[in-house]
C-alpha atoms as a PDB file:
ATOM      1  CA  UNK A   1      -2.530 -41.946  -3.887  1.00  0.00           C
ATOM      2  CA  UNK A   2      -4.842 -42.367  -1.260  1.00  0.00           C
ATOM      3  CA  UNK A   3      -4.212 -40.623   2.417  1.00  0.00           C
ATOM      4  CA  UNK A   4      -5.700 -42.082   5.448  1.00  0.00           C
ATOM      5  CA  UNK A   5      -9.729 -41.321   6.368  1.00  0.00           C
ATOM      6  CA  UNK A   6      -9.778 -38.689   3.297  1.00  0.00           C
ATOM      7  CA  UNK A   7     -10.718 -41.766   0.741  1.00  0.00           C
ATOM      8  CA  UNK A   8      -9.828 -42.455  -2.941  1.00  0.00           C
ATOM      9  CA  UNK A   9     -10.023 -38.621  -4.877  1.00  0.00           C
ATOM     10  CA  UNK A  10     -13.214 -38.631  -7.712  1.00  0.00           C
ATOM     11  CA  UNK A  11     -13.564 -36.765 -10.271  1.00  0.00           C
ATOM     12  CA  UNK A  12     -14.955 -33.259  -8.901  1.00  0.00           C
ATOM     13  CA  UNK A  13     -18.094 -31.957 -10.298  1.00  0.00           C
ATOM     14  CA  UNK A  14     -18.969 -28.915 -11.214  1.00  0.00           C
ATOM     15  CA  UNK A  15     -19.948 -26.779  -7.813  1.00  0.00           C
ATOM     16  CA  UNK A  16     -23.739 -26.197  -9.517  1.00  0.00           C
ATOM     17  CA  UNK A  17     -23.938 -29.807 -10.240  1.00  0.00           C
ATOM     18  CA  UNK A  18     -23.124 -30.949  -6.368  1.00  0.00           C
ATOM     19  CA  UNK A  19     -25.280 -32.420  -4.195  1.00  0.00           C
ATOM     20  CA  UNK A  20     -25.205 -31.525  -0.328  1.00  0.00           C
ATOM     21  CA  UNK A  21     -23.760 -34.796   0.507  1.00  0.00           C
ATOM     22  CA  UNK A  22     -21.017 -33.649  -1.976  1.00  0.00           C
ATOM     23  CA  UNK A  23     -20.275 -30.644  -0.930  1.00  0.00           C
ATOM     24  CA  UNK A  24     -20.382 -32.092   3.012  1.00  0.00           C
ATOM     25  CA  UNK A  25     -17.848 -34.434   1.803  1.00  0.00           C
ATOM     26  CA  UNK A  26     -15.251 -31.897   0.320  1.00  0.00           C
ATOM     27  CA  UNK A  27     -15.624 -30.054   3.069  1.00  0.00           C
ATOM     28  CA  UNK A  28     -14.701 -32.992   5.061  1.00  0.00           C
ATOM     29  CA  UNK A  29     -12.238 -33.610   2.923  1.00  0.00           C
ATOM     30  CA  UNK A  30     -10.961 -29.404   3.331  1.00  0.00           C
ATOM     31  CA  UNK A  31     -11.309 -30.124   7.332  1.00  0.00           C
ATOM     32  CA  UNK A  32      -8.616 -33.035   7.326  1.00  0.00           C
ATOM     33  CA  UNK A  33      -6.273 -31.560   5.160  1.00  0.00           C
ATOM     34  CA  UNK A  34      -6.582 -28.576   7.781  1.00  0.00           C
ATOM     35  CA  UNK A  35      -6.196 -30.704  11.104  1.00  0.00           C
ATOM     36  CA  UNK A  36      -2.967 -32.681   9.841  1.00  0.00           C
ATOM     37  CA  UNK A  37      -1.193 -29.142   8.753  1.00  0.00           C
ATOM     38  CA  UNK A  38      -1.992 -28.032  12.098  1.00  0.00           C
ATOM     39  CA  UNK A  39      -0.940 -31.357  14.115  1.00  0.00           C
ATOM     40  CA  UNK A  40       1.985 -31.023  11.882  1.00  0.00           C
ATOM     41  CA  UNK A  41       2.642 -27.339  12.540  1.00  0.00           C
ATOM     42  CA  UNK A  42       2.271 -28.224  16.302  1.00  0.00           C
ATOM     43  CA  UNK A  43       4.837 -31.124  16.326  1.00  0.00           C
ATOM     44  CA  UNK A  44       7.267 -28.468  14.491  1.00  0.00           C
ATOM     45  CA  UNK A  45       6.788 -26.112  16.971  1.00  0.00           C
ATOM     46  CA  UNK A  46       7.022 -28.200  19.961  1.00  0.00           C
ATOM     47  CA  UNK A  47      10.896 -29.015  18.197  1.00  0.00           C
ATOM     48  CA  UNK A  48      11.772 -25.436  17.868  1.00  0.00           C
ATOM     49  CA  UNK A  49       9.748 -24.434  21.392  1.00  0.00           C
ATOM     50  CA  UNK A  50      13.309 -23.072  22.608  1.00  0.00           C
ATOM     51  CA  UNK A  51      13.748 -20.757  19.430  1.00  0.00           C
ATOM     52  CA  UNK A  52      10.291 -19.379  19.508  1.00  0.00           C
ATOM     53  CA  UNK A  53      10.414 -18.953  23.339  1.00  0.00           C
ATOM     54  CA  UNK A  54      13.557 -16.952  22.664  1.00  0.00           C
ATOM     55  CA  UNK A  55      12.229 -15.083  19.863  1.00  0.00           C
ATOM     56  CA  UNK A  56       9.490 -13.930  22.058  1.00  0.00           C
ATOM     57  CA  UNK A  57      11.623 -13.259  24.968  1.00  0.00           C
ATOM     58  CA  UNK A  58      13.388 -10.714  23.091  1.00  0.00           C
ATOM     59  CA  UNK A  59      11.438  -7.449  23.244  1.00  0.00           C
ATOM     60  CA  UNK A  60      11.689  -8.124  26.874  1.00  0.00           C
ATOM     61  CA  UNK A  61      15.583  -8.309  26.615  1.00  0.00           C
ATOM     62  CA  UNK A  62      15.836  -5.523  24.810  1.00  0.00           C
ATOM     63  CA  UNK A  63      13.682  -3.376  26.913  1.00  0.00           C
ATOM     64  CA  UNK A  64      15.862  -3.926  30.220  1.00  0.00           C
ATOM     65  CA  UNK A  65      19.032  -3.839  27.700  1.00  0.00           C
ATOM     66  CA  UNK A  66      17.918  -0.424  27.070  1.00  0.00           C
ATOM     67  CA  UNK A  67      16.815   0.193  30.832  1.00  0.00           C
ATOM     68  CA  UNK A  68      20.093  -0.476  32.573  1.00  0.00           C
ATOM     69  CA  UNK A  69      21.947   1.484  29.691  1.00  0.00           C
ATOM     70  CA  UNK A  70      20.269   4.464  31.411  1.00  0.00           C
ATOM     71  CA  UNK A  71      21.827   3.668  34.485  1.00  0.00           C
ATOM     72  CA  UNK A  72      25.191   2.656  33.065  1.00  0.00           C
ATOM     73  CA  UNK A  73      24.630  -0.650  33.361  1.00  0.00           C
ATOM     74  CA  UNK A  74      25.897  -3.558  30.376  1.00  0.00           C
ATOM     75  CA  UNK A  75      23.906  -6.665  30.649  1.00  0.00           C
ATOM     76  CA  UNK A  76      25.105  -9.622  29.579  1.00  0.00           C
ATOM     77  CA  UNK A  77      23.545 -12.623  27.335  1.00  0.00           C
ATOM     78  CA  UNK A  78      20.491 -13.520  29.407  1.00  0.00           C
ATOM     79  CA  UNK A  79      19.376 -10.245  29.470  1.00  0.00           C
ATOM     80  CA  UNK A  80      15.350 -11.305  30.213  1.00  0.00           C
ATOM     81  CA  UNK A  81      14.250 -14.158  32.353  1.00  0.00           C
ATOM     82  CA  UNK A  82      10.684 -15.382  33.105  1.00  0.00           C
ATOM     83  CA  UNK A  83       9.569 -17.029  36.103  1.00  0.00           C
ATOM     84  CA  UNK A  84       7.115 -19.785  36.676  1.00  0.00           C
ATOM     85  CA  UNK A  85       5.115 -19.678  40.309  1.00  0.00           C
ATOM     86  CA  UNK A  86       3.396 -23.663  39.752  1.00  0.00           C
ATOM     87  CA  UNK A  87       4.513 -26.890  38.850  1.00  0.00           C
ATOM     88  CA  UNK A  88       2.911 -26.814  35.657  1.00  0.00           C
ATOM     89  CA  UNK A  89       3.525 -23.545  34.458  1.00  0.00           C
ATOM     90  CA  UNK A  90       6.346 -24.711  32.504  1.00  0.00           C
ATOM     91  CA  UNK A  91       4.414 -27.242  30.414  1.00  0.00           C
ATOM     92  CA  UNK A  92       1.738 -25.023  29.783  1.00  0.00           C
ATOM     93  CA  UNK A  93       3.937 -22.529  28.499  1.00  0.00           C
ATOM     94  CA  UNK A  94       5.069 -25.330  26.344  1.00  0.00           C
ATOM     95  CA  UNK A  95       1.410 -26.738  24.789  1.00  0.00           C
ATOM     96  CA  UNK A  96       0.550 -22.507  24.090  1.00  0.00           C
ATOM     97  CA  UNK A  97       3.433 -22.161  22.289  1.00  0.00           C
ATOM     98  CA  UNK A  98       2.722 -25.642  20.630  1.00  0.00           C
ATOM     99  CA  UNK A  99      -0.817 -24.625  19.906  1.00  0.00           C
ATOM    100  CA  UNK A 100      -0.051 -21.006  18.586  1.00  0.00           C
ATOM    101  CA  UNK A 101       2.681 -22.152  16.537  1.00  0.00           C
ATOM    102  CA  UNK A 102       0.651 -24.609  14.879  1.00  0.00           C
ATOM    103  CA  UNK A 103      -1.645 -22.232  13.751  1.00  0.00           C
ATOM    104  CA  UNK A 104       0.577 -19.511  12.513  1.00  0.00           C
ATOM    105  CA  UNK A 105       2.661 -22.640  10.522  1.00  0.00           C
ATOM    106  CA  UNK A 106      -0.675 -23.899   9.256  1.00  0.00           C
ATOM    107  CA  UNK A 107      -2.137 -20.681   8.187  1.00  0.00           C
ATOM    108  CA  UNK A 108      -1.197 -21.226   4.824  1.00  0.00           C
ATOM    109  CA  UNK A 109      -2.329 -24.731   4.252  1.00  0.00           C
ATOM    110  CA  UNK A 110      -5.894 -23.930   6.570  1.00  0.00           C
ATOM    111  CA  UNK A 111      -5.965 -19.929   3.668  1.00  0.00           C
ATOM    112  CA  UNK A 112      -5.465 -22.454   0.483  1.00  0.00           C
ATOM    113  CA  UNK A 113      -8.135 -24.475   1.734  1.00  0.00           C
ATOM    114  CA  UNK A 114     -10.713 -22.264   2.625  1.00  0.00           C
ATOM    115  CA  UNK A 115      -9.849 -20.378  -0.662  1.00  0.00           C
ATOM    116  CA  UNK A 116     -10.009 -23.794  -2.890  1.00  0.00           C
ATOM    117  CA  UNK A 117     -13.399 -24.641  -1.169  1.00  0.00           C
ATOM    118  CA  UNK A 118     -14.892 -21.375  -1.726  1.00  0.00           C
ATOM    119  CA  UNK A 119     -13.030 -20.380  -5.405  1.00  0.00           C
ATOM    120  CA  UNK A 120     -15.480 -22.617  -7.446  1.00  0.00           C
ATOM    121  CA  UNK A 121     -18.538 -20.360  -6.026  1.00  0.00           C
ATOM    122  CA  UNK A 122     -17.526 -17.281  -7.138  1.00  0.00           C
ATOM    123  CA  UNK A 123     -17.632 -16.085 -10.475  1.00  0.00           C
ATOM    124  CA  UNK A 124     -15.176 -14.969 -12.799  1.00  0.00           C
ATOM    125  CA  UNK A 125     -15.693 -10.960 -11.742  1.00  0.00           C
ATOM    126  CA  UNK A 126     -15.505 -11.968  -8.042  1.00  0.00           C
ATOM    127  CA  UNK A 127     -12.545 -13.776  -8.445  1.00  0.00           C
ATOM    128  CA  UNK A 128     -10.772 -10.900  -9.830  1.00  0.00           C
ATOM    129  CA  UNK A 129     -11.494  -8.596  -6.929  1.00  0.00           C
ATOM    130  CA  UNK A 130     -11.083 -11.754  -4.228  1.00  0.00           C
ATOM    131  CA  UNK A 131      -7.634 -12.692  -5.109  1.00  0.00           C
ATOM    132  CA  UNK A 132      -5.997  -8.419  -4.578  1.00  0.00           C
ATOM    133  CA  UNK A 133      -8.422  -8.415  -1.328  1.00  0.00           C
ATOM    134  CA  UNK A 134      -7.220 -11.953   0.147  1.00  0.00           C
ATOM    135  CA  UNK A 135      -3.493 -11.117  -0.641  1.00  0.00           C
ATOM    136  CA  UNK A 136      -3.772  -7.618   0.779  1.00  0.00           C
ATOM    137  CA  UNK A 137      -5.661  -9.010   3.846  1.00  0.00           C
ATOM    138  CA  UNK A 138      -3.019 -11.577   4.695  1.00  0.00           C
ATOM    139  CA  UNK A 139       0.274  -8.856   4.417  1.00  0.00           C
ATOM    140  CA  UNK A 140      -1.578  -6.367   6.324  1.00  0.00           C
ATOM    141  CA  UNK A 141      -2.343  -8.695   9.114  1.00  0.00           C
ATOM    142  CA  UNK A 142       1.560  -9.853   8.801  1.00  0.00           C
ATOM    143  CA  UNK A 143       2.442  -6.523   8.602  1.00  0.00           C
ATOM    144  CA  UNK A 144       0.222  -5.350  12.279  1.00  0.00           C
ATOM    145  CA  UNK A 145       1.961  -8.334  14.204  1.00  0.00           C
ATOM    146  CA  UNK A 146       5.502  -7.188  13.125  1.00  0.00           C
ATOM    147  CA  UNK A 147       4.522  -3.894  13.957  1.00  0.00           C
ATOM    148  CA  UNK A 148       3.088  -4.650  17.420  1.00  0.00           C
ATOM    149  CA  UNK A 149       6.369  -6.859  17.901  1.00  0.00           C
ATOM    150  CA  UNK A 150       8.643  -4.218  17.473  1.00  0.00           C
ATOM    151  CA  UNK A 151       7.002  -1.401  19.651  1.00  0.00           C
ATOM    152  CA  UNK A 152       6.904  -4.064  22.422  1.00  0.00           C
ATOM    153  CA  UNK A 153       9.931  -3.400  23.833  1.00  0.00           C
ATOM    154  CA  UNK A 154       8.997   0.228  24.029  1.00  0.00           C
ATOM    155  CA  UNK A 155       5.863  -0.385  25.556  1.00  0.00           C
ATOM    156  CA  UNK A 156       7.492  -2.853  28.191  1.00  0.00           C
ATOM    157  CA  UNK A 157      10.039  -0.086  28.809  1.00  0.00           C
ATOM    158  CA  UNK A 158       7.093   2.205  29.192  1.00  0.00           C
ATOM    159  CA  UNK A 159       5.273   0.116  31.962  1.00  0.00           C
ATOM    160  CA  UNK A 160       8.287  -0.682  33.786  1.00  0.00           C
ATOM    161  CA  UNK A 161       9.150   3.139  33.678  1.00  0.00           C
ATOM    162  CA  UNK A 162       6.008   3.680  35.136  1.00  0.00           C
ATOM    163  CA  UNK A 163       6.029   1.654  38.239  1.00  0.00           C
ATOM    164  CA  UNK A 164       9.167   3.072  39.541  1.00  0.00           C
ATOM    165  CA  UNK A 165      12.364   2.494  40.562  1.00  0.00           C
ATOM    166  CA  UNK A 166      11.648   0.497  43.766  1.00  0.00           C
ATOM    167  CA  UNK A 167       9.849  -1.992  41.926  1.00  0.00           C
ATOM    168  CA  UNK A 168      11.683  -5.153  40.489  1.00  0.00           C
ATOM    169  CA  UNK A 169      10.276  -6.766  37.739  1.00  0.00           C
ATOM    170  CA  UNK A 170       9.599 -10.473  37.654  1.00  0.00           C
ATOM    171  CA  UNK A 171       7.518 -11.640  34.745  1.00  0.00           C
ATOM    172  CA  UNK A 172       5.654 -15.267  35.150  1.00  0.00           C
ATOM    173  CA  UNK A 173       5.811 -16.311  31.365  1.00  0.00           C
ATOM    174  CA  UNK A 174       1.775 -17.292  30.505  1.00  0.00           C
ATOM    175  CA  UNK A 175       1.021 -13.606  31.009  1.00  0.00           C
ATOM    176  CA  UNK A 176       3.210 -12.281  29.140  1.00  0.00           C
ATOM    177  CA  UNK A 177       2.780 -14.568  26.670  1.00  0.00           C
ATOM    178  CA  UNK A 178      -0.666 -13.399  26.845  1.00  0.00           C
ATOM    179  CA  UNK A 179      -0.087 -10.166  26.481  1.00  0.00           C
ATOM    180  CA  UNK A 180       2.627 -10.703  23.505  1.00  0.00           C
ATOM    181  CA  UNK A 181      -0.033 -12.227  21.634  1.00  0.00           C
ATOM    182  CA  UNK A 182      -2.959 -10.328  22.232  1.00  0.00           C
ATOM    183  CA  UNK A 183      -0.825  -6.806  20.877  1.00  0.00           C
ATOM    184  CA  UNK A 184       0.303  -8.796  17.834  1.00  0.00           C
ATOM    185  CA  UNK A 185      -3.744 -10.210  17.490  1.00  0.00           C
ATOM    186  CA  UNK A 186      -4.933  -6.813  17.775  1.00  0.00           C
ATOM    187  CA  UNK A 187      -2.535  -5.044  15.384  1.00  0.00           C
ATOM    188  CA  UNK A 188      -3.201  -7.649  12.859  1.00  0.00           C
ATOM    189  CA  UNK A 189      -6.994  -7.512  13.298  1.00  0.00           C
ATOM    190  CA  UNK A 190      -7.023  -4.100  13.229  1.00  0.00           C
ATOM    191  CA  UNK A 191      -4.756  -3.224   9.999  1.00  0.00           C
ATOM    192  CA  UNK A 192      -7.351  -5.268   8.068  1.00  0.00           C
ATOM    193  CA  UNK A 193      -9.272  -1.320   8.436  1.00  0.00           C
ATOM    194  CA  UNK A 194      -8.442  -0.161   4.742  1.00  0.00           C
ATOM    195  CA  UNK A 195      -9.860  -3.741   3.183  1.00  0.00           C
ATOM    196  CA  UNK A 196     -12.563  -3.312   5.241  1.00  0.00           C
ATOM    197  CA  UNK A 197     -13.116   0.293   4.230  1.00  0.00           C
ATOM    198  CA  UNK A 198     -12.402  -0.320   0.298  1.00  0.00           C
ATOM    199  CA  UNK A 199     -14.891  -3.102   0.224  1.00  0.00           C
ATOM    200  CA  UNK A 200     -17.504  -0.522   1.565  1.00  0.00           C
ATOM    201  CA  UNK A 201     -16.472   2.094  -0.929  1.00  0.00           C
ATOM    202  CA  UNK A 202     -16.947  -1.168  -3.623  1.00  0.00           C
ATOM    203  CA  UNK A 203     -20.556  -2.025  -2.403  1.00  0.00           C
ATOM    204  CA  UNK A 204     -21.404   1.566  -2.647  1.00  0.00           C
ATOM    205  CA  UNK A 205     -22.477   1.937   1.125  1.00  0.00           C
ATOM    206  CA  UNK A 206     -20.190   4.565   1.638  1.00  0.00           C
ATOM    207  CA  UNK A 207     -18.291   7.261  -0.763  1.00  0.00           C
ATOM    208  CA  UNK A 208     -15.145   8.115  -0.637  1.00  0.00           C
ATOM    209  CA  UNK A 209     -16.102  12.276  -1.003  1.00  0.00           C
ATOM    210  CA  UNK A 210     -18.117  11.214   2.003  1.00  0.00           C
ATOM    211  CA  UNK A 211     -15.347   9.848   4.042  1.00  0.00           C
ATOM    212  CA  UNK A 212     -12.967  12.783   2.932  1.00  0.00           C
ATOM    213  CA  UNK A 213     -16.131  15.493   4.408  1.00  0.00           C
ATOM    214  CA  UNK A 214     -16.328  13.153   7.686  1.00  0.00           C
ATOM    215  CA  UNK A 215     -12.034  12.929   8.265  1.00  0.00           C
ATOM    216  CA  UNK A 216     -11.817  14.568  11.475  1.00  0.00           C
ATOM    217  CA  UNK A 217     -14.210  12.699  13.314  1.00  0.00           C
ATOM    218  CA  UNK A 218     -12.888   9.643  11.906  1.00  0.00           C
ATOM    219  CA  UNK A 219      -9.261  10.897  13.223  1.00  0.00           C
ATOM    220  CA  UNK A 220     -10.666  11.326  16.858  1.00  0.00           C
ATOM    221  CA  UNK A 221     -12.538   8.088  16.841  1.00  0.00           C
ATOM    222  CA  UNK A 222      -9.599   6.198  15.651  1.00  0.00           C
ATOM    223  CA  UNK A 223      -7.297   7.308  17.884  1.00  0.00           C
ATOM    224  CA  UNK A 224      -9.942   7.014  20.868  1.00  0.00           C
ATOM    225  CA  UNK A 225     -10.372   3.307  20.055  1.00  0.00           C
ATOM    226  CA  UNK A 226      -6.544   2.924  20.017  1.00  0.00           C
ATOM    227  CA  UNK A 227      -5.962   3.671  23.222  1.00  0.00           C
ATOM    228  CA  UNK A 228      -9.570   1.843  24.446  1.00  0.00           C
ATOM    229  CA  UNK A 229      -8.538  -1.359  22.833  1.00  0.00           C
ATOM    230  CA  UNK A 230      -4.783  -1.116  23.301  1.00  0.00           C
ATOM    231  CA  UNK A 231      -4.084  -4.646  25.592  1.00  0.00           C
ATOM    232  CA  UNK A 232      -0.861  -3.012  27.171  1.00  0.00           C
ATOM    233  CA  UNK A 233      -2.584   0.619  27.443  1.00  0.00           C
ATOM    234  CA  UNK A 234       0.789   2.621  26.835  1.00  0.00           C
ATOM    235  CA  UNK A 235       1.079   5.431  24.607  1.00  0.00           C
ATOM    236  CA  UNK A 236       4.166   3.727  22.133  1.00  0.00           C
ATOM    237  CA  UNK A 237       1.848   0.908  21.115  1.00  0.00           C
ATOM    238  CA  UNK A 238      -1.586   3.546  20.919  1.00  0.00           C
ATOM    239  CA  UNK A 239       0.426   5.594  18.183  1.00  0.00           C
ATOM    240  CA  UNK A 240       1.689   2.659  16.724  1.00  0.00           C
ATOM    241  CA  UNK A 241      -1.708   1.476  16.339  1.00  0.00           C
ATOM    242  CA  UNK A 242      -3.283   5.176  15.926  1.00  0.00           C
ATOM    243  CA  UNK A 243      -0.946   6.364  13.165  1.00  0.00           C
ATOM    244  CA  UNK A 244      -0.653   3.698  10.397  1.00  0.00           C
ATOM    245  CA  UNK A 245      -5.012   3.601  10.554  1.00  0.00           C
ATOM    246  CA  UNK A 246      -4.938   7.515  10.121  1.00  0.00           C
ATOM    247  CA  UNK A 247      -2.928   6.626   6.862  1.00  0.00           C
ATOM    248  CA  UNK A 248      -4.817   3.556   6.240  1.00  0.00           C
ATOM    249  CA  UNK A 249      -7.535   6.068   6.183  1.00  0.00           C
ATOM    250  CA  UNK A 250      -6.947   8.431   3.528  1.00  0.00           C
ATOM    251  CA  UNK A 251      -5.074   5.471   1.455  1.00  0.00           C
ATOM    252  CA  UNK A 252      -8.633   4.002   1.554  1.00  0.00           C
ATOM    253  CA  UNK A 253     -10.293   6.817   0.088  1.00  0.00           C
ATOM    254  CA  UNK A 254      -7.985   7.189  -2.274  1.00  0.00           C
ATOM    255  CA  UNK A 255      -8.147   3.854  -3.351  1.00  0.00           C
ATOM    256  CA  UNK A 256     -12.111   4.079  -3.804  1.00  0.00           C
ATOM    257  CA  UNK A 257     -11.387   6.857  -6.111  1.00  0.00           C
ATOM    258  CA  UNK A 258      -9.440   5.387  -8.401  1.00  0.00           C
ATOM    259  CA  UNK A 259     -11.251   1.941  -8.647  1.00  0.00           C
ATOM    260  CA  UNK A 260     -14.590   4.346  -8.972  1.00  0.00           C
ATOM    261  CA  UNK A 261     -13.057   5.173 -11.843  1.00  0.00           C
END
C-alpha cells in the first residue's frame, strides 16, 4: 500500500549499509508518519474539546466544592466557571486544547517512531538497557502529570485561601490553562530524576556509596528547587514535588547497587 507523499516502501538496508540520502529519507519518512498522528490527534481533540475542557475544569470544581463546604455551603453541578475578557479568547482556548491534545494523543505514534528510527543503531547490549529506561521514562512522566493533577485542587484551594475572603475569584481560562499545564509539564519533567540518576550510576560518573555519603545535601537541594521551580509556588504542590524525588533518590541508589552487581 502506498500512503500519500511517503512513496512506495523498499526494502530497508541494513543501518551500516545506508547512505545519507537514505537515512534523510527514512527520516522523512519517520517525520510524516509523526505529523498525520498529530493532525489526527488534533482533529480528535477538537471533537472531544468539551470533555477535555471539563476534565481540566475539575480540580477547580473541586477546590471551591471543598471551599464553600467550609462555610456550609452545597454547590451545585457547575461548580467552576471560567471567564473570557476578548472576543477571541474562546477560540484560542479551543486551538490550545486542540494543539495539546494532539500531542499527548500522538505521543505514542511520534515514541514508536523515534524509537524505530533510532533501534537499528544501537547494539544488541544497548538495546537491552534502552527498552527498561524508555518504558520507565514514559510511566514516570505519566505518573508526575497525574500527580500534579491531583494536588491541583489543593494548591488552587491554597491560593484562593491566601488572598482572603474579600476577594472573589474569577479565572480567565488561557491562564489557567497555562498554569494546569505547566504543573503537570514540570512534574513529569522532573520525575524523569531517578532515570536520570541510574544512567549516571551506569556510566560510572557517579557511585551510588557516593550519593548515599552526599544524602543530606541532596535532600536540601531538592526540596529548595521544589519550591524555586514550583509554577503555582504553594506548599501542597512543593511536597508533592519534594517528597516522591527524596524517594526517587534513595530508590536510585539502590538501584545502582544492584545493577553494579
Amino acid at each position: 500500500m502506498t500512503f500519500p507523499f511517503i512513496g512506495e516502501r523498499k526494502e530497508k538496508p541494513s543501518p551500516d549499509n545506508m547512505t545519507l540520502t537514505q537515512h534523510l529519507g527514512e527520516l522523512r519518512r519517520r517525520l510524516i508518519v509523526c505529523a498525520i498522528a498529530f493532525a489526527l490527534g488534533c482533529t480528535v481533540a477538537v471533537i472531544a474539546y468539551e470533555p477535555i475542557l471539563h476534565f481540566l475544569v475539575r480540580p477547580l470544581c473541586e477546590a471551591n466544592t471543598n471551599a464553600a463546604g467550609r462555610h456550609g455551603v452545597t454547590l451545585g453541578p457547575n461548580c467552576a466557571h471560567l471567564y473570557v475578557t476578548s472576543p477571541l479568547d474562546g477560540l484560542s482556548l479551543r486551538v490550545k486544547i486542540a494543539v495539546y491534545g494532539g500531542l499527548v494523543l500522538a505521543s505514542p505514534v511520534i515514541l514508536f517512531q523515534i524509537w524505530q528510527f533510532i533501534t537499528p543503531g544501537l547494539k544488541a547490549r544497548e538495546k537491552k538497557y534502552a527498552i527498561p529506561f524508555v518504558t520507565a521514562a514514559v510511566t514516570l512522566f505519566l505518573l508526575g502529570a497525574a500527580t500534579a493533577y491531583v494536588t491541583l485542587s489543593h494548591a488552587l484551594g491554597f491560593l484562593r485561601a491566601v488572598g482572603g475572603p474579600d476577594l472573589r475569584q474569577i479565572y480567565d481560562p488561557i491562564p489557567y490553562l497555562g498554569l494546569v499545564l505547566a504543573l503537570m509539564a514540570l512534574f513529569g519533567i522532573t520525575f524523569q530524576f531517578p532515570v536520570v540518576l541510574v544512567s549516571l550510576e551506569l556510566a560510572r560518573v557517579v557511585s551510588p556509596a557516593r550519593l548515599l555519603r552526599s544524602w543530606r545535601w541532596a535532600v536540601i537541594l531538592i526540596v529548595v528547587v521544589a519550591a524555586v521551580f514550583t509554577p503555582s509556588s504553594d506548599p501542597f504542590s512543593m511536597l508533592a514535588l519534594a517528597v516522591p524525588l527524596v524517594a526517587f533518590f534513595f530508590i536510585s541508589i539502590a538501584i545502582g547497587k544492584l545493577m553494579g552487581r
